[in-house]
C-alpha atoms as a PDB file:
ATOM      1  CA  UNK A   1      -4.438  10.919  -9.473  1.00  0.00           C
ATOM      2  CA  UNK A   2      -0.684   9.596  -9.286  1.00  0.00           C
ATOM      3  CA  UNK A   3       1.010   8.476 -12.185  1.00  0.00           C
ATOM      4  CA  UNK A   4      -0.864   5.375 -13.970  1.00  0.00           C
ATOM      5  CA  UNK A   5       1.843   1.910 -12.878  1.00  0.00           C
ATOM      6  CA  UNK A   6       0.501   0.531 -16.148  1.00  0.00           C
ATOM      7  CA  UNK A   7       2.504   3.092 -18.558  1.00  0.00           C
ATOM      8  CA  UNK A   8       3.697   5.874 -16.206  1.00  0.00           C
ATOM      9  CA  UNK A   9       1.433   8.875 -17.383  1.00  0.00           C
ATOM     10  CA  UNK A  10      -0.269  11.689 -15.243  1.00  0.00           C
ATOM     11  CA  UNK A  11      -3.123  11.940 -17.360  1.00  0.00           C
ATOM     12  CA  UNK A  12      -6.457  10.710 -16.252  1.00  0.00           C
ATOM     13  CA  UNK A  13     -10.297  11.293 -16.955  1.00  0.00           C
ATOM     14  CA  UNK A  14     -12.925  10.761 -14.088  1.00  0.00           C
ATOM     15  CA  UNK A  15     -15.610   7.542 -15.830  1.00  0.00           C
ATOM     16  CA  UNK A  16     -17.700   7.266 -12.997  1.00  0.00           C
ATOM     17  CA  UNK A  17     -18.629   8.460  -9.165  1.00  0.00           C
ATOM     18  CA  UNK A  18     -20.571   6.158  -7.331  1.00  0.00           C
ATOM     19  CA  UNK A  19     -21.001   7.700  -3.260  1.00  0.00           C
ATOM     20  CA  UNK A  20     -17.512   7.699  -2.024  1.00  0.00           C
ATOM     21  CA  UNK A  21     -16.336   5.891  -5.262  1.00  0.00           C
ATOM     22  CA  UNK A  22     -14.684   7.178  -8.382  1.00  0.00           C
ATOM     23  CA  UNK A  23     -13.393   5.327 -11.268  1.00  0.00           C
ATOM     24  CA  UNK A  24     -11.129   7.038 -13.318  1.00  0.00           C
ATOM     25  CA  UNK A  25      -8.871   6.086 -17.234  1.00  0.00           C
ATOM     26  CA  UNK A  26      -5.586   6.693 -18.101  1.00  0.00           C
ATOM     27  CA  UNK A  27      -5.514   8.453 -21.232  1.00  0.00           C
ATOM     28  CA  UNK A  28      -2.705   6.992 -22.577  1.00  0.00           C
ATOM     29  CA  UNK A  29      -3.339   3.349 -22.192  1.00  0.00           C
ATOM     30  CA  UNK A  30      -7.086   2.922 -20.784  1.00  0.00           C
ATOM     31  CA  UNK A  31      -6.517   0.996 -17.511  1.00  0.00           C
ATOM     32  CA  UNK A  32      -8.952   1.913 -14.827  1.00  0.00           C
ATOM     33  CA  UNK A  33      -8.339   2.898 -11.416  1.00  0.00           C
ATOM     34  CA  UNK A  34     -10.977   3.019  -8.729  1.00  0.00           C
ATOM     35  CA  UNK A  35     -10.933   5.184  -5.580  1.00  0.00           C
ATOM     36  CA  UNK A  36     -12.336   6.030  -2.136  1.00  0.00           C
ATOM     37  CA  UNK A  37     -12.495   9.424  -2.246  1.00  0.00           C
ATOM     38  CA  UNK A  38     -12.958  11.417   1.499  1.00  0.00           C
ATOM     39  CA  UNK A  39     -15.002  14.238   1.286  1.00  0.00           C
ATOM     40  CA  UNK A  40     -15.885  15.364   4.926  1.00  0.00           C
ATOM     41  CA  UNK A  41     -18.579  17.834   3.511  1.00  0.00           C
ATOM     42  CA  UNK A  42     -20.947  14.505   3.012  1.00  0.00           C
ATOM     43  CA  UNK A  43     -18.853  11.798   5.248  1.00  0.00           C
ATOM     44  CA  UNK A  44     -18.668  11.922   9.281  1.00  0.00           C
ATOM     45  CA  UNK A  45     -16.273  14.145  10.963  1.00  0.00           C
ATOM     46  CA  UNK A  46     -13.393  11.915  11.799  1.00  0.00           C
ATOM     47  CA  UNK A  47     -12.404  10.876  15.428  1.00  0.00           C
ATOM     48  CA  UNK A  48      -9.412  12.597  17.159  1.00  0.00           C
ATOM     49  CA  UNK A  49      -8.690   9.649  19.095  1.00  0.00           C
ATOM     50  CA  UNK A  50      -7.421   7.385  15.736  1.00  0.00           C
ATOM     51  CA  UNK A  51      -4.258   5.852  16.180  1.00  0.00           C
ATOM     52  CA  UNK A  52      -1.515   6.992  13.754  1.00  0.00           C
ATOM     53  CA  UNK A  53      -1.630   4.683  10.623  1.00  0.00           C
ATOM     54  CA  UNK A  54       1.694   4.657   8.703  1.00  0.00           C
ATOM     55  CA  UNK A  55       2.421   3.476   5.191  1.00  0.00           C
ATOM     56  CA  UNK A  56       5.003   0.628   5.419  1.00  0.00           C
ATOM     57  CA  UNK A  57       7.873   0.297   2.638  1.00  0.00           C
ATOM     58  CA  UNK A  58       9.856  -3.047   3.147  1.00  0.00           C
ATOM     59  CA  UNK A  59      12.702  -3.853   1.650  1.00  0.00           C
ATOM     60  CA  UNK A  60      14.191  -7.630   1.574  1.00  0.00           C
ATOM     61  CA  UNK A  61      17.540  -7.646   2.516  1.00  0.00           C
ATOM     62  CA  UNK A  62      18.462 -11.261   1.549  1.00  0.00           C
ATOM     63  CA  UNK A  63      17.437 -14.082  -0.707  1.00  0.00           C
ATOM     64  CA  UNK A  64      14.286 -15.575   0.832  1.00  0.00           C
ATOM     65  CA  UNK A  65      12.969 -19.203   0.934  1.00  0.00           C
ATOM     66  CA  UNK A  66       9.229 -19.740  -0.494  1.00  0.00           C
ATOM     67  CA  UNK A  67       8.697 -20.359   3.511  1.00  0.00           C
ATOM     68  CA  UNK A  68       9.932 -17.183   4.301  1.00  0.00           C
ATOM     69  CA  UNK A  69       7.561 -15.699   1.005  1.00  0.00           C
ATOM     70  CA  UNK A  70       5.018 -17.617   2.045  1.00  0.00           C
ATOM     71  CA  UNK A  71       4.841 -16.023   6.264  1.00  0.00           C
ATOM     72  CA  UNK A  72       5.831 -12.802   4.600  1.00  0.00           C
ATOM     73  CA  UNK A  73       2.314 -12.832   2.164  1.00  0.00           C
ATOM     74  CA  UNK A  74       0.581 -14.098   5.545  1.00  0.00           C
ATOM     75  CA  UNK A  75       1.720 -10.445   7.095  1.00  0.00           C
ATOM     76  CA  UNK A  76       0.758  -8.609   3.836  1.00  0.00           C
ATOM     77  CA  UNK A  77      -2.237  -9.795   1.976  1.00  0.00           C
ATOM     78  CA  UNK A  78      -1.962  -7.446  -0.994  1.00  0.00           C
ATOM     79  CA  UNK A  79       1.683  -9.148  -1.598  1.00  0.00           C
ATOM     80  CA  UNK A  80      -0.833 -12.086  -2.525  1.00  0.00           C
ATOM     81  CA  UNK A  81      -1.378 -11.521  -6.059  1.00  0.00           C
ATOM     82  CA  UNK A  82       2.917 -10.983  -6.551  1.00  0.00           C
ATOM     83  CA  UNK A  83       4.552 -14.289  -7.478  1.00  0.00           C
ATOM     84  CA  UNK A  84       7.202 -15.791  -5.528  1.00  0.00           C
ATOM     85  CA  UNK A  85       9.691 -15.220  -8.187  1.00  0.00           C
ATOM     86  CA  UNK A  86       9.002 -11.462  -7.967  1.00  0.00           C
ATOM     87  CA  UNK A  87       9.562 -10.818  -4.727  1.00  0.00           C
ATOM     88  CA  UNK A  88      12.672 -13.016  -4.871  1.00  0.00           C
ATOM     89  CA  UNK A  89      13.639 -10.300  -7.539  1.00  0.00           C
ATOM     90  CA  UNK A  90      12.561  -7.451  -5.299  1.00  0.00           C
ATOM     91  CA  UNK A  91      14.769  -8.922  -2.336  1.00  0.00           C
ATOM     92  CA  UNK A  92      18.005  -9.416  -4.800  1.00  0.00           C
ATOM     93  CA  UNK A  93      17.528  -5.889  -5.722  1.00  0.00           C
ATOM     94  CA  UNK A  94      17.078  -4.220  -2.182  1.00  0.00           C
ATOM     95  CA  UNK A  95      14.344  -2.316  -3.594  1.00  0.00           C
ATOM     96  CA  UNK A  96      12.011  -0.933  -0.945  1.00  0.00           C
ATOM     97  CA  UNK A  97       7.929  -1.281  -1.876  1.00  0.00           C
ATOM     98  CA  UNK A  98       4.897  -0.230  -0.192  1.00  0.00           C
ATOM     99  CA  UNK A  99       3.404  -3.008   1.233  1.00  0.00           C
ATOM    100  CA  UNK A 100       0.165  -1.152   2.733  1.00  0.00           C
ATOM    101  CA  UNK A 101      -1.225   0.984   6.018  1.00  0.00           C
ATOM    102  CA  UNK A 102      -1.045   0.372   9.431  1.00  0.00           C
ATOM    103  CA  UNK A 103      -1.516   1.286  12.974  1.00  0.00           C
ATOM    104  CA  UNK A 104       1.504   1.682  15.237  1.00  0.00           C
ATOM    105  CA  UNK A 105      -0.438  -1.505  17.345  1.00  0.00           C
ATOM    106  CA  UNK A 106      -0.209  -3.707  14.012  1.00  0.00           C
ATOM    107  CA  UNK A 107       3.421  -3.002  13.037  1.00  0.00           C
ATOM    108  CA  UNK A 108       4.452  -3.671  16.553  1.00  0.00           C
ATOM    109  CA  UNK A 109       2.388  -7.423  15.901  1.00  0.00           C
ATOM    110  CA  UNK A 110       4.131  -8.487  13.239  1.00  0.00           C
ATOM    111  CA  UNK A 111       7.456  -6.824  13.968  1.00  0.00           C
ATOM    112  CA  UNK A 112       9.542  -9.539  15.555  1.00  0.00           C
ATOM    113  CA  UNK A 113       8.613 -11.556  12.564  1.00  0.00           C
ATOM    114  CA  UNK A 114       9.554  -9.229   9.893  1.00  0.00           C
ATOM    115  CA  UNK A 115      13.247  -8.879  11.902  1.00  0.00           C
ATOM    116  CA  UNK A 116      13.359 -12.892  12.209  1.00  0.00           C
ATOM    117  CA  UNK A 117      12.654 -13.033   8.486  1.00  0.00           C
ATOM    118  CA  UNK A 118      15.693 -10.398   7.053  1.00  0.00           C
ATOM    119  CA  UNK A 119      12.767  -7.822   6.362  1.00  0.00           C
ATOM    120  CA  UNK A 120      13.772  -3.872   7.051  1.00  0.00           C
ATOM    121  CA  UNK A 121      10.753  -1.853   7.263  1.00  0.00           C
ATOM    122  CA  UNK A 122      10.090   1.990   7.231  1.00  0.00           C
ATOM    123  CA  UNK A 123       7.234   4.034   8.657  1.00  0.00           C
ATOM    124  CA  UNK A 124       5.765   6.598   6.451  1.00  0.00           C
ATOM    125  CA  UNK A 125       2.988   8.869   8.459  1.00  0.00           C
ATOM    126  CA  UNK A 126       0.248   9.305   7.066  1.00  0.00           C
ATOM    127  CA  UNK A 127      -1.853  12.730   8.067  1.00  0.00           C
ATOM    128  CA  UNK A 128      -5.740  11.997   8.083  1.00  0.00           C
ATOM    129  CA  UNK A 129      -7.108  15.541   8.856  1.00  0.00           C
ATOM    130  CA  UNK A 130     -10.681  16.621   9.497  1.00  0.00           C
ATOM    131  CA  UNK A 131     -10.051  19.717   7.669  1.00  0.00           C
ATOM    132  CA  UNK A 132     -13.703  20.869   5.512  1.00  0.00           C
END
């Protein structure tokens, strides 16, 4: 597991594993995590036709208008549950954050938009191997 973004520690106990699903606690301050875990010796062999999925880091480059916020969450449903107010932080700060995976096909979608709206992106491959 990667570091807990409650408290920052690496260590974790494994609750629960449902299928696919495990739930795991931070030792140091009890928030639970749950995750799909791929294990191809009891899940399907993967396709070799996927397309490559990135992970996307943005980073705001100006101050944005809740408009802008607002077509910017529409892109990026997990930005959902971040207020306005943060991500007006996060674009003051030129922080970069991952905002989620996605195909080559999607990030060429949404793009223009992203460029319209002062939004720098990077592309972050991710490897998805069928290795047993």
């Amino acid at each position: 597991m990667a570091k807990c973004i409650n408290c920052g520690s690496s260590q974790w106990n494994l609750v629960e594993r449902n299928g696919a699903l495990e739930t795991w606690r931070c030792e140091a301050c009890n928030k639970q995590e749950t995750v799909h875990v791929f294990d191809p010796s009891s899940e399907p062999t993967l396709p070799s036709d996927l397309p490559p999925v990135f992970v996307i880091a943005v980073r705001l480059t100006a101050k944005l208008s809740d408009q802008q916020i607002i077509e910017i969450k529409e892109i990026f449903p997990n930005l959902k549950a971040i207020s306005t107010s943060a991500l007006s932080r996060k674009a003051l700060d030129h922080s970069s954050f991952d905002v989620g995976r996605f195909t080559d096909e999607e990030i060429q979608r949404f793009e223009p938009t992203l460029r319209r709206l002062g939004v720098l992106i990077e592309r972050i491959p991710v490897e998805i191997t069928n290795s047993p």
